[in-house]
N, C-alpha and C. Protein backbone atom coordinates (compact mmCIF):
# COMPACT_ATOMS: atom_id res chain seq x y z
N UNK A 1 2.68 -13.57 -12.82
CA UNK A 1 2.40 -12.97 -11.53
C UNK A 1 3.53 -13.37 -10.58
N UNK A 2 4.17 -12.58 -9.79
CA UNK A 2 5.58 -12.72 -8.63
C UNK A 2 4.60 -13.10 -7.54
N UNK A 3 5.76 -13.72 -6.76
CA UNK A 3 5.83 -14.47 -5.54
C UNK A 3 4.61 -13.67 -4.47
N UNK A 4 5.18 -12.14 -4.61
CA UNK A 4 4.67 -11.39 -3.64
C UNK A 4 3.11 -10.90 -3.88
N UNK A 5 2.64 -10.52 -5.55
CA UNK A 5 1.44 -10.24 -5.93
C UNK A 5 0.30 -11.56 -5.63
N UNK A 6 0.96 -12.74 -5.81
CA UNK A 6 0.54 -14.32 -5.32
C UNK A 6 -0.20 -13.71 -3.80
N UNK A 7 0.83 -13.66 -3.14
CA UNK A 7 0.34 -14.11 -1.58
C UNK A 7 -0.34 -12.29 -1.13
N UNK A 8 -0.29 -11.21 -1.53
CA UNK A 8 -1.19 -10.08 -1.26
C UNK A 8 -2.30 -10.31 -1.73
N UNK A 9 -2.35 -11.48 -3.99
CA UNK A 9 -4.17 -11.90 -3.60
C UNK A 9 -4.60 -12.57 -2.77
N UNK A 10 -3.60 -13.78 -2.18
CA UNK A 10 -4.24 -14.78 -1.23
C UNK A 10 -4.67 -14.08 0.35
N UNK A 11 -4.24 -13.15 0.37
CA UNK A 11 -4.44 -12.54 1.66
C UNK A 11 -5.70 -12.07 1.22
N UNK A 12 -5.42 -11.39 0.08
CA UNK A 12 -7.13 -10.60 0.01
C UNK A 12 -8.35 -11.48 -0.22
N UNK A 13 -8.69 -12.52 -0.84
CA UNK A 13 -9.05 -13.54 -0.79
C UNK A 13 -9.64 -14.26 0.34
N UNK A 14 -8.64 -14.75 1.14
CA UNK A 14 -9.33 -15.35 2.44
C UNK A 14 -9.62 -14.01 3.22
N UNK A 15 -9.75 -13.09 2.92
CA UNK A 15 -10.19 -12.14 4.03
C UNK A 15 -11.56 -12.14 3.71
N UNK A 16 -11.84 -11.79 2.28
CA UNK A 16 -13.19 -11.97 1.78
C UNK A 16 -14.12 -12.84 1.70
N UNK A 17 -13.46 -14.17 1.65
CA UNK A 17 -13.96 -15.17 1.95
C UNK A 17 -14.39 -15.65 3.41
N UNK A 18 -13.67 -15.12 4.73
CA UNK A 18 -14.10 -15.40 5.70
C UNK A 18 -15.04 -14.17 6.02
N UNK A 19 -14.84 -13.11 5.62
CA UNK A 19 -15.82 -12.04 5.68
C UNK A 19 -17.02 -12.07 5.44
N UNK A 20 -16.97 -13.07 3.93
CA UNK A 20 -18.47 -13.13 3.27
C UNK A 20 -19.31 -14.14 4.05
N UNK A 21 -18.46 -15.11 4.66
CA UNK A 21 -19.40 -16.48 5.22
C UNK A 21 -20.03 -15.58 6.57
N UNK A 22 -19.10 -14.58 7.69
CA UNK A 22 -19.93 -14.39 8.47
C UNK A 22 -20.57 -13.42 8.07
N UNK A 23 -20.78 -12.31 6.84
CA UNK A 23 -21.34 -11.76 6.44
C UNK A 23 -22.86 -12.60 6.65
N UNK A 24 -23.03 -13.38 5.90
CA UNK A 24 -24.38 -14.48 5.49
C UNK A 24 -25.04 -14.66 6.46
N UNK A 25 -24.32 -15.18 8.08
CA UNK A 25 -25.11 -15.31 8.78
C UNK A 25 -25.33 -14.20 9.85
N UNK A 26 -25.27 -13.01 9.74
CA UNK A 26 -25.22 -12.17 10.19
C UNK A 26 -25.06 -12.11 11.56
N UNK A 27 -24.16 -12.70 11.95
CA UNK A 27 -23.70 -12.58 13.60
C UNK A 27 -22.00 -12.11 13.31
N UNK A 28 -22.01 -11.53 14.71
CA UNK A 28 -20.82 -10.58 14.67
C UNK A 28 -20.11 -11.29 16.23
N UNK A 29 -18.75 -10.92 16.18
CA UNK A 29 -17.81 -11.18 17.59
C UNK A 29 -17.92 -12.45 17.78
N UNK A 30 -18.38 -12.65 19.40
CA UNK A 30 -18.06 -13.83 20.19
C UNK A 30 -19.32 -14.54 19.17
N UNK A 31 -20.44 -14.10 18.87
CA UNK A 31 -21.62 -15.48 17.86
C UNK A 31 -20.79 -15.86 17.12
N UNK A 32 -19.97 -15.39 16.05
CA UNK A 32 -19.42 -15.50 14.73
C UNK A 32 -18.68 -16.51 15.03
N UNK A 33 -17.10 -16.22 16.62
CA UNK A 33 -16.95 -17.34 16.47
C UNK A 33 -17.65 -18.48 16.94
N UNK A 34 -18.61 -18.77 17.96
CA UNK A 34 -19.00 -19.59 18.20
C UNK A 34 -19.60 -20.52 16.72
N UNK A 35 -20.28 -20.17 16.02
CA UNK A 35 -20.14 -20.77 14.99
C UNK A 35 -20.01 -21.17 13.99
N UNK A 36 -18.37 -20.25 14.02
CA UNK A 36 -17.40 -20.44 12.91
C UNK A 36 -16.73 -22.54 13.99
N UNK A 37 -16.63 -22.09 14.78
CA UNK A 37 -16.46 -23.68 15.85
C UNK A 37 -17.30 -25.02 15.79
N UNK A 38 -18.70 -24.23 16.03
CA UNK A 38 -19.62 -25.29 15.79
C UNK A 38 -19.36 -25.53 14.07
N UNK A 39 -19.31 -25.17 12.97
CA UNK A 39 -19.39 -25.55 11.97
C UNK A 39 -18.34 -26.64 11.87
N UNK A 40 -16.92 -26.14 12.10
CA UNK A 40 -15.82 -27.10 11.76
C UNK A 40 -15.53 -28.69 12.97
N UNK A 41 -16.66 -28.22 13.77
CA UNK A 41 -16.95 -29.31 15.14
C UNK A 41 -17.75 -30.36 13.84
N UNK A 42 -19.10 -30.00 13.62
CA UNK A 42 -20.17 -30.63 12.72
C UNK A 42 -19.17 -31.23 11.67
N UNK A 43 -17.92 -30.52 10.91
CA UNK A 43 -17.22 -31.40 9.80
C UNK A 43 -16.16 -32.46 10.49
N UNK A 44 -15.69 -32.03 11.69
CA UNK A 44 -15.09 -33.12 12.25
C UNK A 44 -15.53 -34.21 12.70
N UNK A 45 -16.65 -34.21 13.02
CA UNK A 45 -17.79 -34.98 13.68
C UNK A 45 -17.67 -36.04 12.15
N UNK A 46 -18.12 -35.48 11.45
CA UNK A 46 -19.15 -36.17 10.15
C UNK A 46 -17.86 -36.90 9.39
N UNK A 47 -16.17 -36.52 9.26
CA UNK A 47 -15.16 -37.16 8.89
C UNK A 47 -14.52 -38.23 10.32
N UNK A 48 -14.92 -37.78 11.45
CA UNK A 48 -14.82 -39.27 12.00
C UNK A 48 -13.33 -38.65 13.07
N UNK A 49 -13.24 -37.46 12.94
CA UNK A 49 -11.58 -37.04 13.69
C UNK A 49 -12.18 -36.59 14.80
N UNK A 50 -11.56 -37.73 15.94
CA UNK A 50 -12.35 -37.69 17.26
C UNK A 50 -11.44 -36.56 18.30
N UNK A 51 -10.10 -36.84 17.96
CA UNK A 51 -8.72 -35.31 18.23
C UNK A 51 -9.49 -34.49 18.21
N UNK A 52 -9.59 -33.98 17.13
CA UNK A 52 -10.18 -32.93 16.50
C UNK A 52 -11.83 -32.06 16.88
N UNK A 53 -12.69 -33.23 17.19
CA UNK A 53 -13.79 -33.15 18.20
C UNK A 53 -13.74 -32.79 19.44
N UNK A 54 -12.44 -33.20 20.28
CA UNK A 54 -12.36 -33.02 21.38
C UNK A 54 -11.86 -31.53 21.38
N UNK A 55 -11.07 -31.17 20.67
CA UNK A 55 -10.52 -30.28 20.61
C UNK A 55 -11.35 -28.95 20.49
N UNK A 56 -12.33 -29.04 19.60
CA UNK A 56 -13.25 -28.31 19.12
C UNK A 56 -14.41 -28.35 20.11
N UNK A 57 -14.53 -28.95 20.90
CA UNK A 57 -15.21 -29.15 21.78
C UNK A 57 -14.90 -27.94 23.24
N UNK A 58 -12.99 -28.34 23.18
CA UNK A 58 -13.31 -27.50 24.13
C UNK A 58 -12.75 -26.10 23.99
N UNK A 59 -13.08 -25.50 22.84
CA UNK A 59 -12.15 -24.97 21.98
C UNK A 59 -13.88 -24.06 22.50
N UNK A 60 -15.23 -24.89 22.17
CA UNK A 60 -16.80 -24.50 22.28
C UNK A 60 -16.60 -24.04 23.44
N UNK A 61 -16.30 -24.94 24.69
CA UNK A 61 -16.54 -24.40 25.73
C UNK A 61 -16.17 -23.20 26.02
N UNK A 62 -14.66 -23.00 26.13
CA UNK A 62 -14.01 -21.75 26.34
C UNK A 62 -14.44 -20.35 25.74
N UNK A 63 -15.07 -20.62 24.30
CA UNK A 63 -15.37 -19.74 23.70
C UNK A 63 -17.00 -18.83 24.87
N UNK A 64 -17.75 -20.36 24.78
CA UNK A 64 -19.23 -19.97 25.96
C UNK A 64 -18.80 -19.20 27.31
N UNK A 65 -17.66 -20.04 27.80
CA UNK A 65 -17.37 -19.24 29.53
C UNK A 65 -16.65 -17.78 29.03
N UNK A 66 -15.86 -17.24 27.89
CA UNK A 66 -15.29 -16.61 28.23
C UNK A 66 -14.88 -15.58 27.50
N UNK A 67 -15.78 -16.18 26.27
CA UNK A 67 -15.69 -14.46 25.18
C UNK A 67 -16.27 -13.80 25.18
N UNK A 68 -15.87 -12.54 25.41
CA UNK A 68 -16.51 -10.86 25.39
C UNK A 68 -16.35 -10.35 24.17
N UNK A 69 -17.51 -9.60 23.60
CA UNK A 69 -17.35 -9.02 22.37
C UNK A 69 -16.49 -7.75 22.46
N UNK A 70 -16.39 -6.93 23.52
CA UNK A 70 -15.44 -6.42 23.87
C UNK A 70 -13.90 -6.57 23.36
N UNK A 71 -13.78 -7.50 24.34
CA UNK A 71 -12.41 -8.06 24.10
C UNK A 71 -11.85 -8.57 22.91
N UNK A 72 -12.73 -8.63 22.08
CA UNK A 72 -12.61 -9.84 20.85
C UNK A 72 -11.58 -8.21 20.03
N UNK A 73 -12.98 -7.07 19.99
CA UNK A 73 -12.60 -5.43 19.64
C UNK A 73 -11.10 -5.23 19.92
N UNK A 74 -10.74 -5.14 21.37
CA UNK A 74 -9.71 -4.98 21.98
C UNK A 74 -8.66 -5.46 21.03
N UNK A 75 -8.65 -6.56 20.97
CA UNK A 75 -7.58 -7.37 20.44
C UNK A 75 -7.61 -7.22 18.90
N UNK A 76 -8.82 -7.37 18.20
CA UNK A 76 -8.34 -6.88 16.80
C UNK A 76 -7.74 -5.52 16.68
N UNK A 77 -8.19 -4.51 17.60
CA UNK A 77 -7.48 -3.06 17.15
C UNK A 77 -6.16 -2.76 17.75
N UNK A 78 -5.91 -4.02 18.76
CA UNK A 78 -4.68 -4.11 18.58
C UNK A 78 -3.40 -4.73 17.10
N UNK A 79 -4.10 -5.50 16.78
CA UNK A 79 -3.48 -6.23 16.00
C UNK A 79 -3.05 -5.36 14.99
N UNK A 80 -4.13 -4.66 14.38
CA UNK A 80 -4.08 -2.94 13.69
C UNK A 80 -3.45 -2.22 13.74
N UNK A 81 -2.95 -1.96 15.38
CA UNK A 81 -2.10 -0.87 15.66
C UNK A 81 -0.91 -1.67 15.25
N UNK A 82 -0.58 -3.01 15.63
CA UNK A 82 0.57 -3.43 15.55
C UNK A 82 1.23 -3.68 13.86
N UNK A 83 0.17 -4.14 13.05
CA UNK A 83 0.47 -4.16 11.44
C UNK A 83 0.81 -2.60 10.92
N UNK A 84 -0.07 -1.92 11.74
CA UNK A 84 0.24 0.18 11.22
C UNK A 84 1.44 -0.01 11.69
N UNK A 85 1.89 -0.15 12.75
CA UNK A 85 3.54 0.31 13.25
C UNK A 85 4.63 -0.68 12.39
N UNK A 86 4.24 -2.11 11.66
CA UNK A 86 5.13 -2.44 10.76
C UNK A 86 5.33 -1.63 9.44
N UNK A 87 3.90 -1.14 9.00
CA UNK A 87 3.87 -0.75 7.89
C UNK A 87 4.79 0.32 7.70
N UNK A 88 5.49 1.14 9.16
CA UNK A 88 5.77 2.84 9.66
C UNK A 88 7.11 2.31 9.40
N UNK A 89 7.52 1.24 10.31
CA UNK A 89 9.16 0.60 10.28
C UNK A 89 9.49 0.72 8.93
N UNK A 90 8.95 -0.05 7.93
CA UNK A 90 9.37 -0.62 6.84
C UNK A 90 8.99 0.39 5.81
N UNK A 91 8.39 1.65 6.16
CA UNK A 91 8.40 2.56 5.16
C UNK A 91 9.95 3.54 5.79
N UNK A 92 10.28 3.13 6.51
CA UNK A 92 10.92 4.23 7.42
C UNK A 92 12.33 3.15 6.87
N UNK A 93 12.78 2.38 6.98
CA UNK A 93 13.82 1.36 6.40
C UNK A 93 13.98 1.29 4.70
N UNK A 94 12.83 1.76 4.27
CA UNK A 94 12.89 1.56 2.81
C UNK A 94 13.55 2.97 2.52
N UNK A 95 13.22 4.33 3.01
CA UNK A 95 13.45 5.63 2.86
C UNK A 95 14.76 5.97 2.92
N UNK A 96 14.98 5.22 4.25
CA UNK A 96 16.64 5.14 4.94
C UNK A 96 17.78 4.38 3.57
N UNK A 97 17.16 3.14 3.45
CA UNK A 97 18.05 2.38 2.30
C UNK A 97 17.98 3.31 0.66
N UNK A 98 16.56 4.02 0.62
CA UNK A 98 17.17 4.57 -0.81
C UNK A 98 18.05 5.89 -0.79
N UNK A 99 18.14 6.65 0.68
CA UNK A 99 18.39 8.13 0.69
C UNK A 99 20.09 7.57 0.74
N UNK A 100 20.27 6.07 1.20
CA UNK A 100 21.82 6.28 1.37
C UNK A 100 22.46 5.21 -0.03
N UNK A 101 21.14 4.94 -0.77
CA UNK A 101 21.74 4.49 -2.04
C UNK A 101 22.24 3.14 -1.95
N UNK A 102 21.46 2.52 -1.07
CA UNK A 102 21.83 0.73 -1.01
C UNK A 102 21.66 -0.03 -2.07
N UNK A 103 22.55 -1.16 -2.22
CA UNK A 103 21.90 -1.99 -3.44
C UNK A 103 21.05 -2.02 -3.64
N UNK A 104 20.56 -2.43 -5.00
CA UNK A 104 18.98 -2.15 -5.63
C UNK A 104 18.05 -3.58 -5.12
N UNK A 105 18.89 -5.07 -4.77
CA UNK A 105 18.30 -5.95 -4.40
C UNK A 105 17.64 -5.68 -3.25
N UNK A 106 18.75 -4.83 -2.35
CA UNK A 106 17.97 -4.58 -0.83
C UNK A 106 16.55 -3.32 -0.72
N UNK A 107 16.40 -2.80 -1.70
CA UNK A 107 15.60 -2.20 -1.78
C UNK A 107 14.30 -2.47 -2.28
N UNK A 108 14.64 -2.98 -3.35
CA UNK A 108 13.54 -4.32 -4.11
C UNK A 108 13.03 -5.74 -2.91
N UNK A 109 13.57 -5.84 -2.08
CA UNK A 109 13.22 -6.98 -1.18
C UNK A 109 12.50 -5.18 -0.16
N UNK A 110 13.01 -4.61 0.29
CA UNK A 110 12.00 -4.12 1.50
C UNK A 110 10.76 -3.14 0.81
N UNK A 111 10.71 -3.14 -0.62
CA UNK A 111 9.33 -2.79 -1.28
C UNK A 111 8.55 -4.30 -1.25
N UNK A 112 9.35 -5.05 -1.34
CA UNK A 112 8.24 -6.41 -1.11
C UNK A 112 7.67 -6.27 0.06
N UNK A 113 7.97 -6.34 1.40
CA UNK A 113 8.09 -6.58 2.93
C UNK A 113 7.40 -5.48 2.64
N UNK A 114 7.44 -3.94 2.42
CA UNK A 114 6.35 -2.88 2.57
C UNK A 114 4.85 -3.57 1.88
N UNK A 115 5.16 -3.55 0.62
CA UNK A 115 3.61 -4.43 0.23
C UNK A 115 3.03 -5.55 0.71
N UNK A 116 3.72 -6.05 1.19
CA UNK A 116 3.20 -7.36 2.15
C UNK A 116 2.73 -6.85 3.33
N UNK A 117 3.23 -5.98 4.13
CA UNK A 117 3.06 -5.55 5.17
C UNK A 117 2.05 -4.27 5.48
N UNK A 118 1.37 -4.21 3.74
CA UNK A 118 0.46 -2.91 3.51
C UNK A 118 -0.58 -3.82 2.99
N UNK A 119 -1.09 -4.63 2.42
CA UNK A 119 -1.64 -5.79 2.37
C UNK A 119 -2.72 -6.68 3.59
N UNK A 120 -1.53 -6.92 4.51
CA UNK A 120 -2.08 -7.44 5.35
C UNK A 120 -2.59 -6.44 6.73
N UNK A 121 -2.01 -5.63 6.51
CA UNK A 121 -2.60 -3.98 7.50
C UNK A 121 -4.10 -3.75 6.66
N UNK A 122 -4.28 -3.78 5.09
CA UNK A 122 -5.69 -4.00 4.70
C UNK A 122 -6.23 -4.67 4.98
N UNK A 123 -6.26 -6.10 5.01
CA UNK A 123 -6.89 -7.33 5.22
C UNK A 123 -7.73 -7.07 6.70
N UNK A 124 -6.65 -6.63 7.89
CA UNK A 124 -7.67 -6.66 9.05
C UNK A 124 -7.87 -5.24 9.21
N UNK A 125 -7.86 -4.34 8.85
CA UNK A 125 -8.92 -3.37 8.59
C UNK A 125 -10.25 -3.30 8.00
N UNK A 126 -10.22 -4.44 6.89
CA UNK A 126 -11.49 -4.78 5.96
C UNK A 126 -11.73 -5.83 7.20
N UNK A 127 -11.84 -6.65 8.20
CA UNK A 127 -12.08 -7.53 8.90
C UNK A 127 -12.71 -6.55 10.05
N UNK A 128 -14.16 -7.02 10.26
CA UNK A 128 -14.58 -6.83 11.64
C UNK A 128 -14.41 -7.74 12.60
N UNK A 129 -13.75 -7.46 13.89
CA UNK A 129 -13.42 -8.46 15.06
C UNK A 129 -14.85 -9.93 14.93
């Protein structure tokens, strides 16, 4: 298995994997993260990393004063638009490099960068905010 098929399963992978955990508890947006926080607060707590508590602590708060499920939307379908417009570049750079007959390395590296970059345009598409 290559470098690149490696890290498109690992992408697919933790997508599913963070998918499935808030799948389970069936809360969505600002709940999900709140305790996707509280969980890793409770493991910091219980290993003794007081940084890490504090951190998560106010990592809790901010999340209580100030996440909108809205916004949470907002920002993933941005992120979407922004992985679609890499995916557009790098199909549009790959087209350009074979129509003018570039080395075969440079072409073979921006089919990587396209599948990587078509990959992870899946990943948060399969992801609800």
């Amino acid at each position: 298995m290559n470098r690149l098929s490696r890290i498109v399963l690992t992408l697919l992978l933790t997508s599913a994997a963070s998918g499935g955990a808030w799948a389970d508890t069936q809360l969505a947006g600002c709940a999900a993260k709140r305790e996707s926080i509280r969980a890793e607060l409770r493991d910091a707590q219980q290993m003794g990393n007081t940084n890490k508590v504090e951190g998560l602590g106010r990592a809790l708060d901010e999340n209580n004063a100030s996440c909108r499920d809205d916004a949470l939307t907002a920002r993933h379908n941005q992120k979407i638009v922004k992985a679609q417009a890499k995916v557009n570049q790098t199909e549009r750079s790959l087209r350009l490099a074979q129509e003018a007959n570039k080395q075969p390395k440079r072409i073979a590296r921006l089919e990587g960068k396209l599948e990587k970059a078509r990959a992870e345009l899946a990943a948060l598409q399969a992801r609800q905010p």
